[in-house]
Protein backbone atom coordinates (compact mmCIF):
# COMPACT_ATOMS: atom_id res chain seq x y z
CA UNK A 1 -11.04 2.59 -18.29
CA UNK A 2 -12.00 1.73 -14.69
CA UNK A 3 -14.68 -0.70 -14.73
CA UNK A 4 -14.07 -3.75 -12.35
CA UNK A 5 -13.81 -2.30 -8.60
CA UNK A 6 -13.19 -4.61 -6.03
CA UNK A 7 -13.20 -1.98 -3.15
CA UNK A 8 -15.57 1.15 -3.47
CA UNK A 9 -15.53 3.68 -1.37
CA UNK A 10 -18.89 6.27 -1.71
CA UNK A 11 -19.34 9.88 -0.20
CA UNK A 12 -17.50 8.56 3.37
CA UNK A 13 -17.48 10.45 6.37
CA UNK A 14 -16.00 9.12 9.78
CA UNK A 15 -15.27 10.67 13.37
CA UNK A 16 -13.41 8.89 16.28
CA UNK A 17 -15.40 9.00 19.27
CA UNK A 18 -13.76 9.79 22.35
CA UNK A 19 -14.81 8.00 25.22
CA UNK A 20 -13.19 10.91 28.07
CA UNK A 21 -15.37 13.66 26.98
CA UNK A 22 -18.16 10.84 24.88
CA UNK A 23 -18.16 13.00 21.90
CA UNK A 24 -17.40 12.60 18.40
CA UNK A 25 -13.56 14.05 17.07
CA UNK A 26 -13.54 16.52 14.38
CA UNK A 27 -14.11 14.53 10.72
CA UNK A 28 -11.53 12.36 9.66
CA UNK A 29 -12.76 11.44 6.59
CA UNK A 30 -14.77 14.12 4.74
CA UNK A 31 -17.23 12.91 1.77
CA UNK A 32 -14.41 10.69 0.57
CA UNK A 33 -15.27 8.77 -2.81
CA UNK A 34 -12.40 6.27 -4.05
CA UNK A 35 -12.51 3.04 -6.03
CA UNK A 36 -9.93 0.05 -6.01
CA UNK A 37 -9.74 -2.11 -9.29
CA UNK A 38 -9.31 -5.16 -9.21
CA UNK A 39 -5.73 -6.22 -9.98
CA UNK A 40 -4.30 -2.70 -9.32
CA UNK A 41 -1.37 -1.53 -7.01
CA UNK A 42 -2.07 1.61 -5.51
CA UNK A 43 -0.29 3.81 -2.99
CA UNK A 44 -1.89 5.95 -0.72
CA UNK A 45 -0.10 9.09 0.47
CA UNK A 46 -0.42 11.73 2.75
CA UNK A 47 0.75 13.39 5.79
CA UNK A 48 -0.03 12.00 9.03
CA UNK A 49 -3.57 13.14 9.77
CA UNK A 50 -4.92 12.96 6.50
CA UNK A 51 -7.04 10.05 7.00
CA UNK A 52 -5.16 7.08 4.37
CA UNK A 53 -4.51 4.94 7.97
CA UNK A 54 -8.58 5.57 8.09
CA UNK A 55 -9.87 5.03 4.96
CA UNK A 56 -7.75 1.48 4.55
CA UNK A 57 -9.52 0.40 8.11
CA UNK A 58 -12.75 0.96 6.36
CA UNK A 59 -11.40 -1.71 3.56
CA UNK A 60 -12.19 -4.67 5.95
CA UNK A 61 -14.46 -3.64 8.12
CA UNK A 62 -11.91 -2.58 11.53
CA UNK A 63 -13.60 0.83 11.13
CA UNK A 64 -17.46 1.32 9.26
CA UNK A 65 -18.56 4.72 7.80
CA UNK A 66 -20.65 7.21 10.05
CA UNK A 67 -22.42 8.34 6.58
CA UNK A 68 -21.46 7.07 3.15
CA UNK A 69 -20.73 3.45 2.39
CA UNK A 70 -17.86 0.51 1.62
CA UNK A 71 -18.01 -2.13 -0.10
CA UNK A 72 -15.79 -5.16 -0.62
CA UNK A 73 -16.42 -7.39 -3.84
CA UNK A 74 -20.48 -6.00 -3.43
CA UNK A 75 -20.65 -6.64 0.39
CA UNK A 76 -21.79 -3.57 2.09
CA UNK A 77 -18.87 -3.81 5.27
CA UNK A 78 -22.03 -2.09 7.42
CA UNK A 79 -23.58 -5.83 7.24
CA UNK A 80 -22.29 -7.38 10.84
CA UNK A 81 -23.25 -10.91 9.41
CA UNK A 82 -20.49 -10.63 6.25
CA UNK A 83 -18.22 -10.11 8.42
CA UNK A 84 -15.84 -13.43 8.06
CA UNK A 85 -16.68 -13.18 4.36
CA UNK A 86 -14.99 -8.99 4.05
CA UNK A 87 -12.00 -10.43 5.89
CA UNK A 88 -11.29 -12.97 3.92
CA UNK A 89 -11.42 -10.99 0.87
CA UNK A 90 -8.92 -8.30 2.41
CA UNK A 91 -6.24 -8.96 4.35
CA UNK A 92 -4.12 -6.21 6.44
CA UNK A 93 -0.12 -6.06 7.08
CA UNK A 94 0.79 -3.17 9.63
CA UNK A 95 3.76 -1.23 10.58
CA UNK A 96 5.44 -3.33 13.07
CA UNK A 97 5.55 -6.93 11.78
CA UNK A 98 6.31 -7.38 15.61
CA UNK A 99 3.00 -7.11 16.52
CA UNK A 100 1.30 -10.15 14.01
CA UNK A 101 3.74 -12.35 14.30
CA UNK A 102 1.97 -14.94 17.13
CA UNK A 103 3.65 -17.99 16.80
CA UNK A 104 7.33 -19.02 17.92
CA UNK A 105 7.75 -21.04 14.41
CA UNK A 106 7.82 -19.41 11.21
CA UNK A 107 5.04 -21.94 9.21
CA UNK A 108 3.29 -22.09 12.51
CA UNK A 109 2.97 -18.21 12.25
CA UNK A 110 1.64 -19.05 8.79
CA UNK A 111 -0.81 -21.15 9.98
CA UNK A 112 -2.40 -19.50 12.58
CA UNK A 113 -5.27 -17.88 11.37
CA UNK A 114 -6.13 -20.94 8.94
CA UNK A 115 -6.22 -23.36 12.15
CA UNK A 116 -8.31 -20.97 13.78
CA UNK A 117 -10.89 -20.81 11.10
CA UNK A 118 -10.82 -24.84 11.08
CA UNK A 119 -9.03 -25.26 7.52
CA UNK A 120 -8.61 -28.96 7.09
CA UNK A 121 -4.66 -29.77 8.26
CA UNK A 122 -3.68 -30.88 4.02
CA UNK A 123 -4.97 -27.91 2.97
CA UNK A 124 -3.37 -25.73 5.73
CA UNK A 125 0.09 -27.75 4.43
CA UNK A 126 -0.38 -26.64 1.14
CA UNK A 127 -1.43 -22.98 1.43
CA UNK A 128 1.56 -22.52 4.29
CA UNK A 129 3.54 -23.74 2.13
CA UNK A 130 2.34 -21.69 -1.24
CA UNK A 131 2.47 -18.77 1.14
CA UNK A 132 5.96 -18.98 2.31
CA UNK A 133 7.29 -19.56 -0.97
CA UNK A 134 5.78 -16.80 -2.71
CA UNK A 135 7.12 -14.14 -0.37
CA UNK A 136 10.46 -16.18 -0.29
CA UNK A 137 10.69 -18.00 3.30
CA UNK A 138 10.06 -21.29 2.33
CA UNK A 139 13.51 -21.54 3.53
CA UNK A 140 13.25 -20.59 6.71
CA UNK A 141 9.71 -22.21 7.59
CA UNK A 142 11.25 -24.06 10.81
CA UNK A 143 13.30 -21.22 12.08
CA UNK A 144 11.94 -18.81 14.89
CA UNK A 145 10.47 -15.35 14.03
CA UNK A 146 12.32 -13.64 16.50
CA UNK A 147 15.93 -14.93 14.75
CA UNK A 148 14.90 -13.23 11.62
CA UNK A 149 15.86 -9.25 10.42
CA UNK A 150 12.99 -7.23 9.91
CA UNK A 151 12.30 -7.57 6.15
CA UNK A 152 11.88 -11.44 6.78
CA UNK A 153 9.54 -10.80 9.66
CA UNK A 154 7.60 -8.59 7.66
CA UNK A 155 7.52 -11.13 4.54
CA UNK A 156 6.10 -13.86 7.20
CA UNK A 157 3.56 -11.35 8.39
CA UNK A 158 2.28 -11.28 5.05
CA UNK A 159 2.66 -14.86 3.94
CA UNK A 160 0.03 -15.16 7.07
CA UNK A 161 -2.04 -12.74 5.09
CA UNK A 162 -2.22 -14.38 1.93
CA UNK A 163 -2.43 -18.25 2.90
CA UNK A 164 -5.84 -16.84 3.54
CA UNK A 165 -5.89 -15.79 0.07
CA UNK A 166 -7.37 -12.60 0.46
CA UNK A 167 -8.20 -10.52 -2.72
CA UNK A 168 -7.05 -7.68 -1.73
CA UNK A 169 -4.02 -6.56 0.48
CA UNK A 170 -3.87 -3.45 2.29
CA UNK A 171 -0.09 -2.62 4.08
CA UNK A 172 -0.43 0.28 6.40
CA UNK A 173 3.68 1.84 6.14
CA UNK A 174 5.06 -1.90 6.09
CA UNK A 175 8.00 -0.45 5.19
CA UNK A 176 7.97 2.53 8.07
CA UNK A 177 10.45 0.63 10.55
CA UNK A 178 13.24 -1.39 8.46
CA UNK A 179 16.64 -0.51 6.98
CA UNK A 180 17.01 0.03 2.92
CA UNK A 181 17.33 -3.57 2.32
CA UNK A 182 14.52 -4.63 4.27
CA UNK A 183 12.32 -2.27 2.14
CA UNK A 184 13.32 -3.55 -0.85
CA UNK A 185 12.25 -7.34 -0.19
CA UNK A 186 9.03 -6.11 1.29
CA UNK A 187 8.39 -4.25 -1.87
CA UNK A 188 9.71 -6.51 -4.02
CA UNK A 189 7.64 -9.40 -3.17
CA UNK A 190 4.62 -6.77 -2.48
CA UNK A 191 4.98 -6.23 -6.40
CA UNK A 192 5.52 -9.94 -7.39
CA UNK A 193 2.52 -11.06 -5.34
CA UNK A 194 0.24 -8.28 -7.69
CA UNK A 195 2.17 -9.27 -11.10
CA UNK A 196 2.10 -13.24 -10.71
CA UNK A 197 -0.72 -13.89 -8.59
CA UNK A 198 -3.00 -11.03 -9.22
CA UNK A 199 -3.53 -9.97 -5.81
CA UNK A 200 -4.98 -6.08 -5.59
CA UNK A 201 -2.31 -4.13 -3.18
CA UNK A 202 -3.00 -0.70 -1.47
CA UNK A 203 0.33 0.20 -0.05
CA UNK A 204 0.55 3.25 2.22
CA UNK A 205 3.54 4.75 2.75
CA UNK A 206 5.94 7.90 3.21
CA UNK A 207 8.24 6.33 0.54
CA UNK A 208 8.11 8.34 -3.07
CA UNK A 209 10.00 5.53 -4.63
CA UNK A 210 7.85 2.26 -3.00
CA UNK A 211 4.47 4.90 -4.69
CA UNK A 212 6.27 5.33 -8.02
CA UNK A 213 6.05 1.73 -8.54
CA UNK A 214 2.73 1.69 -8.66
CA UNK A 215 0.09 1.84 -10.72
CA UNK A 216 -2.11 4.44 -9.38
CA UNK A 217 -1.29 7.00 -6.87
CA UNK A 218 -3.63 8.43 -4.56
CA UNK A 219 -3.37 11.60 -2.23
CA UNK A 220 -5.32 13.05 0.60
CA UNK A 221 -5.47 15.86 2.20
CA UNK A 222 -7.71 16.97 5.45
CA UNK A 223 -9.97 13.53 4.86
CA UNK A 224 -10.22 13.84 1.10
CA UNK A 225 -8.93 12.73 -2.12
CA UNK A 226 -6.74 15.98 -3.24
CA UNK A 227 -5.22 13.50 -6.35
CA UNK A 228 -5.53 10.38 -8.02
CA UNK A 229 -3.51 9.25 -11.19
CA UNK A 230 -0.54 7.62 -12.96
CA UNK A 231 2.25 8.17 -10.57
CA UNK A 232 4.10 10.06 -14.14
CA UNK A 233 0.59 12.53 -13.80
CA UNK A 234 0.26 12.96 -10.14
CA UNK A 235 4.27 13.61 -9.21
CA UNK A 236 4.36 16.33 -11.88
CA UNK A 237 1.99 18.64 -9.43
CA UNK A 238 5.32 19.31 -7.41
CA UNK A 239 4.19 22.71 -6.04
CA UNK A 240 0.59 20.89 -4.98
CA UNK A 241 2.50 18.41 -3.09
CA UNK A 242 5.26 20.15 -1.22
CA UNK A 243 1.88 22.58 -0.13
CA UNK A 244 0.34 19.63 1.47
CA UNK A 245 3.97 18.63 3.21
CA UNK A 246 5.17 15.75 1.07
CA UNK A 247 8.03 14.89 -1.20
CA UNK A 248 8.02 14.12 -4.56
CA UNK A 249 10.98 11.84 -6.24
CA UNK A 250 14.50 13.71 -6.34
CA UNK A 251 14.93 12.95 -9.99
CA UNK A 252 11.55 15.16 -10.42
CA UNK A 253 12.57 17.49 -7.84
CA UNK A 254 15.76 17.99 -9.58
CA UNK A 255 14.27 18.62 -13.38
CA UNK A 256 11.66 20.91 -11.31
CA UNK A 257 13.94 22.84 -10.28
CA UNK A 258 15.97 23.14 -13.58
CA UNK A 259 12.44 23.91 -15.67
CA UNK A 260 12.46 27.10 -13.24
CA UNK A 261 16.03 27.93 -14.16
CA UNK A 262 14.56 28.18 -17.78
CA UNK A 263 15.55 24.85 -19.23
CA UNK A 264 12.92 23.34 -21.79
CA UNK A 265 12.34 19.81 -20.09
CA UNK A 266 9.77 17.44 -18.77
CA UNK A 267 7.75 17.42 -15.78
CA UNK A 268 6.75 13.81 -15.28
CA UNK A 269 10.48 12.38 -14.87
CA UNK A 270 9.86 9.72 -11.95
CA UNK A 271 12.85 7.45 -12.33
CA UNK A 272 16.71 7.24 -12.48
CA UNK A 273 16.42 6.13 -16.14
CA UNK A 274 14.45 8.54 -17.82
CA UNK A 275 16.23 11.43 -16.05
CA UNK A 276 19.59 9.98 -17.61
CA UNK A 277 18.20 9.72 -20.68
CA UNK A 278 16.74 12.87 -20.75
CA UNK A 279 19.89 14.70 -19.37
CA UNK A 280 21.74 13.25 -22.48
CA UNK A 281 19.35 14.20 -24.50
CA UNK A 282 19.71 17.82 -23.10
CA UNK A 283 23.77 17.58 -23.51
CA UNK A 284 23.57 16.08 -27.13
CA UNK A 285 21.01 19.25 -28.33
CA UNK A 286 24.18 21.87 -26.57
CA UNK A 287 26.51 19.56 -28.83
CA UNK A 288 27.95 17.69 -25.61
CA UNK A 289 28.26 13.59 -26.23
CA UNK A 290 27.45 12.18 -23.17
CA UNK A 291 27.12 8.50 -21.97
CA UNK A 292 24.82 7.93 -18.91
């Protein structure tokens, strides 16, 4: 049962204002209610336009609701003075890893938002250090950011995140501009950071297999929640989510598609494993011994 949430998000409504014609944008967000537990890893899809880039601004305070409210560990983000307090509790990691990384030394890069907020130097040491080697580039702490392939840029990005040891990360498509193997170390240490260290992650992304290893999945649709489950529950709605323009995993496209051509399986296959091990299931009931 949900019961601890360290983000909660109540009846939020939110329109850009445009500063050519000074008037408000159609809503955004639309009477949007949504809870983060603590200790969770959830993904947040949707097409572009739906509002999850949004609704994770409102998570430390970049954007505030026009109606409705946020808050972060009880702190209403509308409250200007709790400012430095929000941010410290969530930290963000965006697209282009480009575009945080400030420094022209890896642990200086680190650093950088710790000296700025006057951390004693020791204590800066040790959390540069902690951060580095929990997202792997302790290794690489005196090389330059700019030598570095994008997964390692984007695992220093977010080592700068957590030496502030933030509750909560929220990644905005971290994985939108690398190559497969970039993804997978992003995602990778993503995960390890929730399992070991129990940070809460909200990872948004395009990617059905970064949401499937999740444990929630949440999607909008026109600046609302349209579902919000177990990945094994929500993927299973494969008409709902092809209507609202996203994919759903190929191994549950694939036994989608074969339920239609009148076999007798199940619709919450999300991963390679269970749809080998249901296929041989399927093979062994037709009398066919198959190992895969």
């Amino acid at each position: 049962m949900q019961t601890n949430p360290i983000i909660q998000a109540s009846h939020v409504s939110f329109a850009y204002y445009d500063a050519e014609t000074e008037q408000k944008s159609a809503p955004v967000l639309q009477d949007l209610t949504l809870n983060i537990q603590r200790g969770e890893m959830v993904a947040l899809l949707g097409h572009n336009g739906c509002g999850k880039s949004t609704i994770a601004k409102h998570f430390n305070a970049i954007l505030v609701p026009d109606s409705g409210d946020v808050l972060v560990d009880g702190i209403n983000t509308k409250d200007e003075t709790r400012l430095y307090d929000i941010r410290q509790r969530v930290g963000m990691v965006f697209q282009n890893p480009d575009n945080q990384i400030v420094a022209t030394i890896v642990e200086e890069d680190a650093a950088f938002a710790l000296e700025n907020i006057g951390v004693e130097p020791s204590e800066i040491r040790r959390r540069v250090d902690e951060a580095l080697k929990a997202v792997g580039m302790y290794g690489f702490r005196e090389h330059s950011p700019h030598q570095l392939s994008g997964g390692q840029k984007q695992r220093v990005a977010i080592a700068g995140i957590i030496a502030m040891r933030p509750d909560v990360i929220v990644l905005d498509e971290p994985t939108a501009m690398l190559d497969p193997r970039g993804r997978r170390e992003v995602i990778a240490t993503v995960r390890q950071l929730n399992r070991d260290f129990g940070i809460t992650v909200v990872l948004i992304t395009h990617y059905m297999d970064e949401a499937v290893q999740c444990d929630r999945v949440v999607v909008m649709e026109k600046g609302k929640v349209l579902l919000d489950d177990l990945p094994k529950k929500v993927f299973s709605h494969v008409s709902v989510l092809k209507g609202v323009g996203l994919d759903v995993p190929q191994v549950t496209e694939l036994f989608d598609g074969l339920a239609k051509g009148g076999l007798n399986l199940p619709n919450d296959i999300i991963s390679e494993q269970e749809c080998a091990d249901e296929l041989a299931k399927l093979l062994e009931s037709a009398g066919i011994h198959a190992n895969l």
